[in-house]
PDB file of N, CA and C in Angstrom:
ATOM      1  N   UNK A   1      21.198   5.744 -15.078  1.00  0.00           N
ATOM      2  CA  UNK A   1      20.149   5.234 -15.923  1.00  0.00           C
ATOM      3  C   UNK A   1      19.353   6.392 -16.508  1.00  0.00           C
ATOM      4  N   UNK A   2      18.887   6.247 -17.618  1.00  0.00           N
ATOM      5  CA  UNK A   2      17.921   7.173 -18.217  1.00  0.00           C
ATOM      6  C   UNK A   2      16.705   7.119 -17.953  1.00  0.00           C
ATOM      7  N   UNK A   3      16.401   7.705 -17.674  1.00  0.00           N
ATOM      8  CA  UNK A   3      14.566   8.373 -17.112  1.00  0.00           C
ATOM      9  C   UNK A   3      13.757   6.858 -18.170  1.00  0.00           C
ATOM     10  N   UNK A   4      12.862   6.423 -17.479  1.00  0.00           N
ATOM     11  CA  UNK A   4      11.717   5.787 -18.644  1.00  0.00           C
ATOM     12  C   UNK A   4      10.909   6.761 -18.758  1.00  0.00           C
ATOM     13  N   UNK A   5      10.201   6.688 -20.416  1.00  0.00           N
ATOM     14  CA  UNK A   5       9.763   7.425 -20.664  1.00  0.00           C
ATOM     15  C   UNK A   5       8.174   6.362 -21.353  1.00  0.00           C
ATOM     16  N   UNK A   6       7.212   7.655 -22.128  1.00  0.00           N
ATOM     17  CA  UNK A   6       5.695   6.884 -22.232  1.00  0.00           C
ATOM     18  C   UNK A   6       6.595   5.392 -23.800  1.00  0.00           C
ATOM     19  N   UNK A   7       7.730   5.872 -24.100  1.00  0.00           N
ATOM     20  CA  UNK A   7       7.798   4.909 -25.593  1.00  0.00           C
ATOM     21  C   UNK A   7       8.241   3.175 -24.368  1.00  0.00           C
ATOM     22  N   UNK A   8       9.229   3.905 -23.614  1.00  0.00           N
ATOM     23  CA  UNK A   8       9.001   2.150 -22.372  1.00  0.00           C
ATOM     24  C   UNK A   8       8.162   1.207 -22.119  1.00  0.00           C
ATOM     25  N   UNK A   9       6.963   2.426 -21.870  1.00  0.00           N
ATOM     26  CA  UNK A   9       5.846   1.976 -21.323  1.00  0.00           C
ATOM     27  C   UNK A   9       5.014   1.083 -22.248  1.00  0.00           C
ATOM     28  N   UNK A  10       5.065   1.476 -23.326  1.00  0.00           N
ATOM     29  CA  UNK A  10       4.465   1.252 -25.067  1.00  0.00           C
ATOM     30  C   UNK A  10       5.230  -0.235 -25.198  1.00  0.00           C
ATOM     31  N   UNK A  11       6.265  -0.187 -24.897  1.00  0.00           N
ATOM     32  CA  UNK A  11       7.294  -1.290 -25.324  1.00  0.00           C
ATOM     33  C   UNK A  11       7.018  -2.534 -24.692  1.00  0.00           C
ATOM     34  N   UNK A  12       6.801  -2.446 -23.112  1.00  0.00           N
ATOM     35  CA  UNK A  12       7.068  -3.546 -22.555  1.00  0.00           C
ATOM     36  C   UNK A  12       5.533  -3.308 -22.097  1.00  0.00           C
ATOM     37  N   UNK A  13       4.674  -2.636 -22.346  1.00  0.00           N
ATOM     38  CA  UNK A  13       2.658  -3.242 -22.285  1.00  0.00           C
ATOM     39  C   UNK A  13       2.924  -4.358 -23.369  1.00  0.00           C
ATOM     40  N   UNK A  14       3.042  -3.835 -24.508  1.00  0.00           N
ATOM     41  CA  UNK A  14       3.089  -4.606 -25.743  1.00  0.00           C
ATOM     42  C   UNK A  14       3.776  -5.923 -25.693  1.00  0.00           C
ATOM     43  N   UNK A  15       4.844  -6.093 -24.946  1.00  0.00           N
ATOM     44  CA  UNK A  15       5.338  -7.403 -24.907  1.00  0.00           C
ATOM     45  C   UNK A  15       4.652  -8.659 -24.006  1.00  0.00           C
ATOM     46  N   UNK A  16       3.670  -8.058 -23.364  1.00  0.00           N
ATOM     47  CA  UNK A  16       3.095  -8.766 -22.341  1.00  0.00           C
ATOM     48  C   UNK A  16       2.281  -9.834 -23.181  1.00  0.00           C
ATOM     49  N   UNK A  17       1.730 -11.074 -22.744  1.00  0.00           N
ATOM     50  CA  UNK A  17       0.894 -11.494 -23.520  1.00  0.00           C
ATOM     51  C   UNK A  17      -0.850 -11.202 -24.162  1.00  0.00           C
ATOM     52  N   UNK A  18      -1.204 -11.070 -25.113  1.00  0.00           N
ATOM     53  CA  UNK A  18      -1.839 -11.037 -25.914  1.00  0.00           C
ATOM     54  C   UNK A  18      -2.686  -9.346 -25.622  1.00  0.00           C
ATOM     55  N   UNK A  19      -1.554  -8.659 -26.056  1.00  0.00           N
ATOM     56  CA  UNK A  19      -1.698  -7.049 -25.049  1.00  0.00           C
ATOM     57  C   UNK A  19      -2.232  -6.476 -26.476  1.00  0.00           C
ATOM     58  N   UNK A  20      -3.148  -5.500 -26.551  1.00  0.00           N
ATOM     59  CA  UNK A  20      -3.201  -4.617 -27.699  1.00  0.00           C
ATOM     60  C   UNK A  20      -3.338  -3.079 -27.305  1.00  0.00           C
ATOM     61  N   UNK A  21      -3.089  -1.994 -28.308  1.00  0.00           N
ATOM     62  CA  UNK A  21      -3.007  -0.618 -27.812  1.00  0.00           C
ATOM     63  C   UNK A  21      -4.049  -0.143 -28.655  1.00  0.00           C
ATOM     64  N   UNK A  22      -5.355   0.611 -28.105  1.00  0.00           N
ATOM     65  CA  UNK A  22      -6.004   1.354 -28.245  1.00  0.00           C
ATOM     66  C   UNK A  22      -6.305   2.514 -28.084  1.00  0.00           C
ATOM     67  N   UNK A  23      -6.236   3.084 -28.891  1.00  0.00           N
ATOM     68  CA  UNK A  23      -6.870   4.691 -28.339  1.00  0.00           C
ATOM     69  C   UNK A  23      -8.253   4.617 -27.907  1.00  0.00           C
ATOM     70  N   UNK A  24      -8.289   5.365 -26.826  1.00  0.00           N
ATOM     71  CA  UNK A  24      -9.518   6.480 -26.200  1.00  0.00           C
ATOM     72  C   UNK A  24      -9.125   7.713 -24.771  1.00  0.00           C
ATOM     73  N   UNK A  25     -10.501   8.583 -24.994  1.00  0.00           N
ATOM     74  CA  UNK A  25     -10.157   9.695 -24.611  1.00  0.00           C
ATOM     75  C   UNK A  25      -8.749  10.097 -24.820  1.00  0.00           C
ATOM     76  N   UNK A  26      -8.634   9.923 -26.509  1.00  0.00           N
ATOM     77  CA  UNK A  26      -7.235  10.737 -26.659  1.00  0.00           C
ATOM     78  C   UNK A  26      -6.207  10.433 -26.458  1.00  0.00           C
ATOM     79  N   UNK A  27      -5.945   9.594 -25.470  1.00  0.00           N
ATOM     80  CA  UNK A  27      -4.973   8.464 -24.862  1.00  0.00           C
ATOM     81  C   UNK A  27      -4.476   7.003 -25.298  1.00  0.00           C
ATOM     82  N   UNK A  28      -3.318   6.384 -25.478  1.00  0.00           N
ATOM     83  CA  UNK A  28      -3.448   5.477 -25.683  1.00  0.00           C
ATOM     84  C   UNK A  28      -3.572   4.442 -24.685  1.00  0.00           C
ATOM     85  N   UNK A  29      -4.115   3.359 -24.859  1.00  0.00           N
ATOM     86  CA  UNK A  29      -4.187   2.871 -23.922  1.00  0.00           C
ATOM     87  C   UNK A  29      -4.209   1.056 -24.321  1.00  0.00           C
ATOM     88  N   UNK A  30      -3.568   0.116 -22.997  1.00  0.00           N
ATOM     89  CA  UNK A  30      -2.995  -0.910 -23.536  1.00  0.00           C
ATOM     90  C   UNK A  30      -4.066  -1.810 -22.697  1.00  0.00           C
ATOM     91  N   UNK A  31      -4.344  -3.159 -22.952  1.00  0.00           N
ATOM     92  CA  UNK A  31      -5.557  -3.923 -22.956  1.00  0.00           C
ATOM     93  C   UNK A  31      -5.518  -5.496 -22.807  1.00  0.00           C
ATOM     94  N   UNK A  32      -5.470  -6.483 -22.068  1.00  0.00           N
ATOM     95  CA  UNK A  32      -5.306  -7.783 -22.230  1.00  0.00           C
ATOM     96  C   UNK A  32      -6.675  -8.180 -22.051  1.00  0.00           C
ATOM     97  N   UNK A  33      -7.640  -9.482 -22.801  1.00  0.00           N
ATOM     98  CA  UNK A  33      -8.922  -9.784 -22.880  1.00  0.00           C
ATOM     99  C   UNK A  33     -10.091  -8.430 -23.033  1.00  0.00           C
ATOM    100  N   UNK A  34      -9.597  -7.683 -23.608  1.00  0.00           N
ATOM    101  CA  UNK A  34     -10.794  -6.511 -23.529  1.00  0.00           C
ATOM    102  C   UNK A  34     -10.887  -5.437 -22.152  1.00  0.00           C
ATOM    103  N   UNK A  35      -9.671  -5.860 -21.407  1.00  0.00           N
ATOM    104  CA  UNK A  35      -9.523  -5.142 -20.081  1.00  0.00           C
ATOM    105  C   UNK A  35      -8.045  -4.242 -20.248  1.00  0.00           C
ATOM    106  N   UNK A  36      -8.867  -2.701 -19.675  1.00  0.00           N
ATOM    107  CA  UNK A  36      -7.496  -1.672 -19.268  1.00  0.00           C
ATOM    108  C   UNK A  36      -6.776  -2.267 -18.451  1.00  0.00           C
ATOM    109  N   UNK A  37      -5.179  -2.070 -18.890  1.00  0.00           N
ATOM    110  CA  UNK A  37      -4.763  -2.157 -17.788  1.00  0.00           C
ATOM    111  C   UNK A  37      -3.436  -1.081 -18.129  1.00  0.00           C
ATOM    112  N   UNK A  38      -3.507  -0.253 -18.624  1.00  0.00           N
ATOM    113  CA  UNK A  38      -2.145   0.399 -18.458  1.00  0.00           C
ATOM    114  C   UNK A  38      -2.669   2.100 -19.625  1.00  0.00           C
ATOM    115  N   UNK A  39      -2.399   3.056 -19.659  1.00  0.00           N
ATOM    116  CA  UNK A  39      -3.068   3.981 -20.056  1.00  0.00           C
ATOM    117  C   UNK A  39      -1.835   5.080 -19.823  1.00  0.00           C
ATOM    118  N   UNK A  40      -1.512   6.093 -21.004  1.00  0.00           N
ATOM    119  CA  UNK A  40      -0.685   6.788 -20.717  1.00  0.00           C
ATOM    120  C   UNK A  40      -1.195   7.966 -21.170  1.00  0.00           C
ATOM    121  N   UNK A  41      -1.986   8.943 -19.728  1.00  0.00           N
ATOM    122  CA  UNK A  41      -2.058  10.051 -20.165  1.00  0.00           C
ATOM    123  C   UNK A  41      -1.883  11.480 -20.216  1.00  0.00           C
ATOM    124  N   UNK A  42      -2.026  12.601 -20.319  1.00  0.00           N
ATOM    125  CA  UNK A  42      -1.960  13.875 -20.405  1.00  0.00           C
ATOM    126  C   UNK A  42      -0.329  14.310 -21.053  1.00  0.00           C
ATOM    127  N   UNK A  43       0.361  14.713 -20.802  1.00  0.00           N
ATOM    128  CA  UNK A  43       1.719  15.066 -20.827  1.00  0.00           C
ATOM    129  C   UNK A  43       2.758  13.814 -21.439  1.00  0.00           C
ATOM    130  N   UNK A  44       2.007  12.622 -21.083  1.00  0.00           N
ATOM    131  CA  UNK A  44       3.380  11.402 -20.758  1.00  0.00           C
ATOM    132  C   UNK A  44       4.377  11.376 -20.336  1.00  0.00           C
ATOM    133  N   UNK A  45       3.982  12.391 -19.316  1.00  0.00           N
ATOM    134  CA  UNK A  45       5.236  12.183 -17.754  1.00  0.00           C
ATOM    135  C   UNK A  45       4.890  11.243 -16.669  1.00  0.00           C
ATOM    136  N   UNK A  46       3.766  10.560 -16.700  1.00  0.00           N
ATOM    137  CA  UNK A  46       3.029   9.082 -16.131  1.00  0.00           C
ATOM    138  C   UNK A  46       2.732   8.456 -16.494  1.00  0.00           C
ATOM    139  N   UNK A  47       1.879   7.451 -16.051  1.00  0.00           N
ATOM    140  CA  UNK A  47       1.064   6.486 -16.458  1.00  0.00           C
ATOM    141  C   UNK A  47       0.247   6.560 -15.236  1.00  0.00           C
ATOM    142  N   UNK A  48      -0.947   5.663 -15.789  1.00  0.00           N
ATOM    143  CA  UNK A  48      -1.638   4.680 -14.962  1.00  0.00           C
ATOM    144  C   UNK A  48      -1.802   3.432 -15.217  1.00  0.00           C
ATOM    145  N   UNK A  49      -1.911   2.537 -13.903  1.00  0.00           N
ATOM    146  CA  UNK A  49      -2.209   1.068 -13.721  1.00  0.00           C
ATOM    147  C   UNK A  49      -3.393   0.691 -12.743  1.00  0.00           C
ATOM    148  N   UNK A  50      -3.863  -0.643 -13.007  1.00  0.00           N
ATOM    149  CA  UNK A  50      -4.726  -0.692 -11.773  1.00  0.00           C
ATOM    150  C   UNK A  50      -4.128  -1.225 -10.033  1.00  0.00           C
ATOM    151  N   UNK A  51      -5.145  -1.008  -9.475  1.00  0.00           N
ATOM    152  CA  UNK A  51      -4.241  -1.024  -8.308  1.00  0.00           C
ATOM    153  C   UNK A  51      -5.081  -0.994  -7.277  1.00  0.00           C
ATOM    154  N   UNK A  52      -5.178  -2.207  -6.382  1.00  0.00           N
ATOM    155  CA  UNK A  52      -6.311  -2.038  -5.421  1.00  0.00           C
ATOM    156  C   UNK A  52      -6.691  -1.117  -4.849  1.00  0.00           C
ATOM    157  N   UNK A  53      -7.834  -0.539  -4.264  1.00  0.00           N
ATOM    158  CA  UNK A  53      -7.978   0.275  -3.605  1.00  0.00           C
ATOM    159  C   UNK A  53      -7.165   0.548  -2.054  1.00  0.00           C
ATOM    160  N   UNK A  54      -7.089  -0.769  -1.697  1.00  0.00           N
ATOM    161  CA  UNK A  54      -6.219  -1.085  -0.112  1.00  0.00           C
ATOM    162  C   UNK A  54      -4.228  -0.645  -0.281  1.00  0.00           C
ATOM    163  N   UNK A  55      -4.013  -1.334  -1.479  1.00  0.00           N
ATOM    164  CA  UNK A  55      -2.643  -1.168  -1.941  1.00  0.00           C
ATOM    165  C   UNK A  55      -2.404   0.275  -2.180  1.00  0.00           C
ATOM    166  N   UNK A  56      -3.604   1.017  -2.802  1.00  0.00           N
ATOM    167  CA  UNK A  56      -3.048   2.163  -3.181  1.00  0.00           C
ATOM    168  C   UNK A  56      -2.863   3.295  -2.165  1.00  0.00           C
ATOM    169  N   UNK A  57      -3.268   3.635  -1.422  1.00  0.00           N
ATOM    170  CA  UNK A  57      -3.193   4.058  -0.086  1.00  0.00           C
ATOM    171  C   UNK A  57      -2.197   3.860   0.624  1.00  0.00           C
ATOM    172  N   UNK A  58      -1.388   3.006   0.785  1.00  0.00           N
ATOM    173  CA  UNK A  58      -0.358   2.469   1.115  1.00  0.00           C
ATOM    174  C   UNK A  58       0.934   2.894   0.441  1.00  0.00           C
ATOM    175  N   UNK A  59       0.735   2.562  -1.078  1.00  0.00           N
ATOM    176  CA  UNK A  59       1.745   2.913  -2.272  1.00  0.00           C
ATOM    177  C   UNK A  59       2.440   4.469  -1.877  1.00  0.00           C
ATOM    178  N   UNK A  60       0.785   5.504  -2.014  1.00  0.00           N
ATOM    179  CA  UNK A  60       0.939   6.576  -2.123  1.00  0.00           C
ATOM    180  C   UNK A  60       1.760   7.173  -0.542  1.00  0.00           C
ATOM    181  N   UNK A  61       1.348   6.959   0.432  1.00  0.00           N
ATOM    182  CA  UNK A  61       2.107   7.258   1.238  1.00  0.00           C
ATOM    183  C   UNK A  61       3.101   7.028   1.566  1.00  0.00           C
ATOM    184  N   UNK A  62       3.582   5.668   1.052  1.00  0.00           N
ATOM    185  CA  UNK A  62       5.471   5.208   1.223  1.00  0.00           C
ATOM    186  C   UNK A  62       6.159   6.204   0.438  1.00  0.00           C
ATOM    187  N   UNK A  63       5.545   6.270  -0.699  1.00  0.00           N
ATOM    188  CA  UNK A  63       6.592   6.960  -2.260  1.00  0.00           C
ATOM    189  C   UNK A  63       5.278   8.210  -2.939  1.00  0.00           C
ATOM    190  N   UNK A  64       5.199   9.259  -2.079  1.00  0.00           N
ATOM    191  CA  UNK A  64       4.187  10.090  -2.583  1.00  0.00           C
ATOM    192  C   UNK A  64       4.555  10.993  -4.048  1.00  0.00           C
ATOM    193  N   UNK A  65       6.563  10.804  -3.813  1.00  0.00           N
ATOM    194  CA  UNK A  65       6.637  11.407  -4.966  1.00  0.00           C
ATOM    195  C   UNK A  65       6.482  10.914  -6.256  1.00  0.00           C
ATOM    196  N   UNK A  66       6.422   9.264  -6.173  1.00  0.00           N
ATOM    197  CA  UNK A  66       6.140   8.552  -7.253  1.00  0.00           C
ATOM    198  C   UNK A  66       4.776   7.894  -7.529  1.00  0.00           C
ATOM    199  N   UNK A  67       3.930   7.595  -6.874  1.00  0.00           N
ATOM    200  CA  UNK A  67       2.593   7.557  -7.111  1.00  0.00           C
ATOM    201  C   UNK A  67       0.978   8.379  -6.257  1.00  0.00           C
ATOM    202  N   UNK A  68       0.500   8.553  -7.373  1.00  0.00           N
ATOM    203  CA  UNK A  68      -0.290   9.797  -6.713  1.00  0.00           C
ATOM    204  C   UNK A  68      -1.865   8.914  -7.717  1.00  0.00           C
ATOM    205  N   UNK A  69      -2.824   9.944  -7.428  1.00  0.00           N
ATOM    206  CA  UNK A  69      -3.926   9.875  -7.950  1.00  0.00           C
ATOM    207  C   UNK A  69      -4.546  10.827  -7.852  1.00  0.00           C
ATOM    208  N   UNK A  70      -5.278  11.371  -9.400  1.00  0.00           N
ATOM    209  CA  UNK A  70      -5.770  13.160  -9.724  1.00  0.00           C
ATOM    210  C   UNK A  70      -7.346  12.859  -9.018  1.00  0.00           C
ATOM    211  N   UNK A  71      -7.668  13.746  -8.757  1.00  0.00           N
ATOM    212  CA  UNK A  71      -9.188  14.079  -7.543  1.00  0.00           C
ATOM    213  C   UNK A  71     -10.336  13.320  -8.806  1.00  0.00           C
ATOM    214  N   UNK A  72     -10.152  13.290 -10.018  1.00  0.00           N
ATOM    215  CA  UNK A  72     -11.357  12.883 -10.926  1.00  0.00           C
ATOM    216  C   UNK A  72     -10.981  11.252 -10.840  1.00  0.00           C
ATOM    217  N   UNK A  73      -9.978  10.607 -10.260  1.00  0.00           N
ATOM    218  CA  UNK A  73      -9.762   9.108 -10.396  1.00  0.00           C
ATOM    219  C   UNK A  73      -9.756   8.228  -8.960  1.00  0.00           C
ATOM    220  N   UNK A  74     -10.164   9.157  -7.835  1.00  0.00           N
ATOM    221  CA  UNK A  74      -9.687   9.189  -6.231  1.00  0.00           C
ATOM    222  C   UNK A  74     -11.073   7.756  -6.233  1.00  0.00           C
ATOM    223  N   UNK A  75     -12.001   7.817  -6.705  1.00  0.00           N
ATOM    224  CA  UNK A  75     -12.954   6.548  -6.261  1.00  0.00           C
ATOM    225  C   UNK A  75     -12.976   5.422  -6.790  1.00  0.00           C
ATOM    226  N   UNK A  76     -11.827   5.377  -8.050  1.00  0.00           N
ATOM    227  CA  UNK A  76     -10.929   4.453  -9.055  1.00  0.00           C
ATOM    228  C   UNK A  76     -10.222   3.217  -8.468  1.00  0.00           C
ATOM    229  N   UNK A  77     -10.151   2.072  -9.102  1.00  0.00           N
ATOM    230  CA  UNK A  77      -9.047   1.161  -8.817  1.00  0.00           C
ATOM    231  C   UNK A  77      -7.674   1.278  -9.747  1.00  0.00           C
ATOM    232  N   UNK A  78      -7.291   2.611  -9.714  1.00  0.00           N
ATOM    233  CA  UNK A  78      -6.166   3.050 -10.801  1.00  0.00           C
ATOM    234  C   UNK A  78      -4.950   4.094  -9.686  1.00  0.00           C
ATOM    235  N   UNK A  79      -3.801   3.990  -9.995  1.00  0.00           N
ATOM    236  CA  UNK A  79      -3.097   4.697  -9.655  1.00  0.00           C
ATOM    237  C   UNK A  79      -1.801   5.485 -10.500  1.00  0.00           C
ATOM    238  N   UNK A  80      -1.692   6.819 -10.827  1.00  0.00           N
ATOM    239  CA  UNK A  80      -0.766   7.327 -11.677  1.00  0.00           C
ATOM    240  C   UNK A  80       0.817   7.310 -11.201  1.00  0.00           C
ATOM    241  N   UNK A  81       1.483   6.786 -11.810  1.00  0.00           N
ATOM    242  CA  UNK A  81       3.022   6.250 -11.763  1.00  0.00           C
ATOM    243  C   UNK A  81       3.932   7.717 -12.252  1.00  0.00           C
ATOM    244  N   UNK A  82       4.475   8.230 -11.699  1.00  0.00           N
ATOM    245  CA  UNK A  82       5.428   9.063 -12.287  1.00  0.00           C
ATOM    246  C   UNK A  82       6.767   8.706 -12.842  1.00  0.00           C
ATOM    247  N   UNK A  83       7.171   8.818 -14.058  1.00  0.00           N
ATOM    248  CA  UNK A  83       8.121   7.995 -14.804  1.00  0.00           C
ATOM    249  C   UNK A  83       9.657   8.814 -14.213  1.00  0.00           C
ATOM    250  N   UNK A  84       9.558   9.663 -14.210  1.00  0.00           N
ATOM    251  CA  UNK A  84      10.937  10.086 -13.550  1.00  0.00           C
ATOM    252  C   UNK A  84      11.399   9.723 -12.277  1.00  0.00           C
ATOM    253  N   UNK A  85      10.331   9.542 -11.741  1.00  0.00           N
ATOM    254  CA  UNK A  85      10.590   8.612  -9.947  1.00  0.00           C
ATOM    255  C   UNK A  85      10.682   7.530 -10.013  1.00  0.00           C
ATOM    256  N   UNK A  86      10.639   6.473 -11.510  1.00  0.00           N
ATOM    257  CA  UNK A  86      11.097   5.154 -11.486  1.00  0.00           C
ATOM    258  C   UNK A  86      12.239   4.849 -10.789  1.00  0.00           C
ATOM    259  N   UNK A  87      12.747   3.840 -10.371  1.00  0.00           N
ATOM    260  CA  UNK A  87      14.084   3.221 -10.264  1.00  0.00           C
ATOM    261  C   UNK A  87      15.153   3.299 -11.405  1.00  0.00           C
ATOM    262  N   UNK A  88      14.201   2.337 -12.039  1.00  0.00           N
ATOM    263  CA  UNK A  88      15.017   1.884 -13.217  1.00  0.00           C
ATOM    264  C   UNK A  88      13.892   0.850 -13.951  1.00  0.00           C
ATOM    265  N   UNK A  89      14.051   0.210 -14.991  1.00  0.00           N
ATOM    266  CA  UNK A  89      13.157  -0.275 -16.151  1.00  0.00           C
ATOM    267  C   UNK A  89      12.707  -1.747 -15.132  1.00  0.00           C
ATOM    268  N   UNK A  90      13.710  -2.114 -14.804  1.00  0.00           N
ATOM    269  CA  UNK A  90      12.765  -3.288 -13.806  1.00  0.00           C
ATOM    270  C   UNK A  90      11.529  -3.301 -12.961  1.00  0.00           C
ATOM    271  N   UNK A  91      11.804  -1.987 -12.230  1.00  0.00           N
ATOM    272  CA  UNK A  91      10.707  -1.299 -11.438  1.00  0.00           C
ATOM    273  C   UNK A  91       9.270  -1.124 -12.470  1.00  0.00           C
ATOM    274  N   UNK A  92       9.646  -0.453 -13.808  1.00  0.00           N
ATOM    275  CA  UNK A  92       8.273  -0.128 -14.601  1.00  0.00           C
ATOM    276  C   UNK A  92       8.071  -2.091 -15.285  1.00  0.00           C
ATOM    277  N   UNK A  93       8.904  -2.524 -15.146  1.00  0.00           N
ATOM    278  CA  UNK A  93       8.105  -3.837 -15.828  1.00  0.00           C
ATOM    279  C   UNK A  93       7.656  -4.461 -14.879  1.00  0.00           C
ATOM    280  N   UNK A  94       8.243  -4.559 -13.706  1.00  0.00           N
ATOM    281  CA  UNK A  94       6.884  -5.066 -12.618  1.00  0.00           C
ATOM    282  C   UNK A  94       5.524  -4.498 -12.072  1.00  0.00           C
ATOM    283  N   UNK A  95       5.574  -3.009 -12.149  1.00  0.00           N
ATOM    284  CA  UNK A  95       4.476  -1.873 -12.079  1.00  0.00           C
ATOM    285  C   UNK A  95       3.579  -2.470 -13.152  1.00  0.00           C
ATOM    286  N   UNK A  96       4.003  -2.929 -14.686  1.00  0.00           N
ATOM    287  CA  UNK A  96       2.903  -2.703 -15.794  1.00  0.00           C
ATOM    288  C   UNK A  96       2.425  -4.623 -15.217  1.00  0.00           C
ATOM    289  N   UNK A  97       3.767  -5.481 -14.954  1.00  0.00           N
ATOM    290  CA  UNK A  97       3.206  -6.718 -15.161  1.00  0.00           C
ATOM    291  C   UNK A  97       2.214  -7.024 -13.643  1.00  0.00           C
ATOM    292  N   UNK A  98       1.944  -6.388 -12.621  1.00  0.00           N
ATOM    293  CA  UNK A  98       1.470  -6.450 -11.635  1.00  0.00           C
ATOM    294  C   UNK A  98      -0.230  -6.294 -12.236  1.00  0.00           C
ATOM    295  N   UNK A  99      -0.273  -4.758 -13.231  1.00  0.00           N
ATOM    296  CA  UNK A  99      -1.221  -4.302 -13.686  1.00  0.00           C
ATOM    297  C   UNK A  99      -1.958  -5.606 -14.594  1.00  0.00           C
ATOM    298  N   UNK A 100      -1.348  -5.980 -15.697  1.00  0.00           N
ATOM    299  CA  UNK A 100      -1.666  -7.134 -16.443  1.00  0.00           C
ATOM    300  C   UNK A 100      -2.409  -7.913 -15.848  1.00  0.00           C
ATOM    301  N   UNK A 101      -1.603  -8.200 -14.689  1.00  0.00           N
ATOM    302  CA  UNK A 101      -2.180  -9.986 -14.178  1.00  0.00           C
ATOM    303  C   UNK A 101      -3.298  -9.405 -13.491  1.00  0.00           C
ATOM    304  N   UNK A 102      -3.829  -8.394 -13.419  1.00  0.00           N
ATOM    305  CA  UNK A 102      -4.688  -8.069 -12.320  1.00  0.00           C
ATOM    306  C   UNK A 102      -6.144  -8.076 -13.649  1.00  0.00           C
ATOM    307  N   UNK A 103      -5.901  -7.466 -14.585  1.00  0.00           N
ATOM    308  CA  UNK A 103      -6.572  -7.718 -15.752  1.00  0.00           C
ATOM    309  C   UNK A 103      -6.949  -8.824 -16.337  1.00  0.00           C
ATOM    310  N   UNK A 104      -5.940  -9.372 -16.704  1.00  0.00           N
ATOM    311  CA  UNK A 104      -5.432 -10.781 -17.831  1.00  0.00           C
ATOM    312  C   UNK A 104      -6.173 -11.730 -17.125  1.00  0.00           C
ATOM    313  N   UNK A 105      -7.053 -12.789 -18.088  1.00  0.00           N
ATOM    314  CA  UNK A 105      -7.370 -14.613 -17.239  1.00  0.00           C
ATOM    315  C   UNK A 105      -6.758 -15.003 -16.747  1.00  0.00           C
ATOM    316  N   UNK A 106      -6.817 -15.494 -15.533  1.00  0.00           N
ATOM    317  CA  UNK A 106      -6.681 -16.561 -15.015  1.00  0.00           C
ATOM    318  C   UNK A 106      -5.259 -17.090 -15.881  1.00  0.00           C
ATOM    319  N   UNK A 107      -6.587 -17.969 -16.969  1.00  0.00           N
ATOM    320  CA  UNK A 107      -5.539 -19.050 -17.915  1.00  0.00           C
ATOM    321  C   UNK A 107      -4.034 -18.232 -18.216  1.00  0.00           C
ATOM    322  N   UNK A 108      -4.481 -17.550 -18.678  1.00  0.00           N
ATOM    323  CA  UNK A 108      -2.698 -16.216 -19.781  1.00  0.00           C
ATOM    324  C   UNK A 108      -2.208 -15.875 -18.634  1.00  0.00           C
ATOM    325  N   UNK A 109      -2.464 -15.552 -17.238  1.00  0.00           N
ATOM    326  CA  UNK A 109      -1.794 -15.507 -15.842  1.00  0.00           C
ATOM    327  C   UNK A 109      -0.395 -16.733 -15.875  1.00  0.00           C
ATOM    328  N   UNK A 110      -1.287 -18.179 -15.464  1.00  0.00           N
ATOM    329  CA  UNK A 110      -1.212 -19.044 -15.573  1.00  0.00           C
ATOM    330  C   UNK A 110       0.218 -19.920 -16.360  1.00  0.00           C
ATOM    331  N   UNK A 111      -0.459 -19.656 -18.156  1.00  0.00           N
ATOM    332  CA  UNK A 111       0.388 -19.776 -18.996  1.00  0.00           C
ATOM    333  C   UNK A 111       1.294 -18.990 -18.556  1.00  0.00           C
ATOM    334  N   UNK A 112       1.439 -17.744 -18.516  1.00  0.00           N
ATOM    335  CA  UNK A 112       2.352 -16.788 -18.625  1.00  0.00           C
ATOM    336  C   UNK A 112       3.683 -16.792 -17.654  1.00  0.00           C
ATOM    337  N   UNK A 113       3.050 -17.653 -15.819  1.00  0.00           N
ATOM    338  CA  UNK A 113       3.918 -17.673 -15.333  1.00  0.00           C
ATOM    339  C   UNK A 113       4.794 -19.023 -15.005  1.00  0.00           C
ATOM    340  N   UNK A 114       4.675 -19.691 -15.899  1.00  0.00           N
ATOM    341  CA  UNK A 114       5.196 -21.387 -16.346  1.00  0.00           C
ATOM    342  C   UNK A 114       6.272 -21.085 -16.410  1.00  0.00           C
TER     343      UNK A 114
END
């Protein structure tokens, strides 16, 4: 399989329901109801998603080579995904759609998983 890369990430935020991409801090970054939930920045050799504080702790120590978090985001409900330590594209569409629903209403949850 080929590495996912930040245009994946772009692809399948966007397909989610009622997702839009915004820039800030330079970054683009993807959005359901006015809420982050997916952000691709510095290099675009990662991402970030949100991610409980309890889960992430957990994440990071099973698979340290694939999710980490930089010292300016450590008091964050966000965790950075490394795209070369994916699996494969299934793995990043459940990573972004985990992120979504954690964002997204209720209702577009809801709808979405009918």
């Amino acid at each position: 399989m080929t590495a996912a890369d930040a245009d994946d990430v772009r692809r399948i935020a966007l397909s989610l329901p009622e997702t839009v991409e915004k820039e800030a801090w330079s970054m683009p970054t993807f959005r359901v109801a006015g809420k982050m939930f997916v952000t691709i920045p510095d290099d675009e050799t990662s991402f970030a998603v949100r991610c409980p504080m309890h889960e992430r702790a957990e994440l990071i120590a099973a698979e340290p080579e694939k999710f980490w978090v930089p010292p300016h985001e450590a008091g964050s409900n966000w965790v950075r995904v490394r795209l070369a330590a994916l699996d494969d594209m299934d793995e990043l569409r459940d990573i972004l759609v985990d992120s979504w629903k954690q964002a997204a209403p209720p209702r577009l949850v809801e709808a979405w998983s009918l």
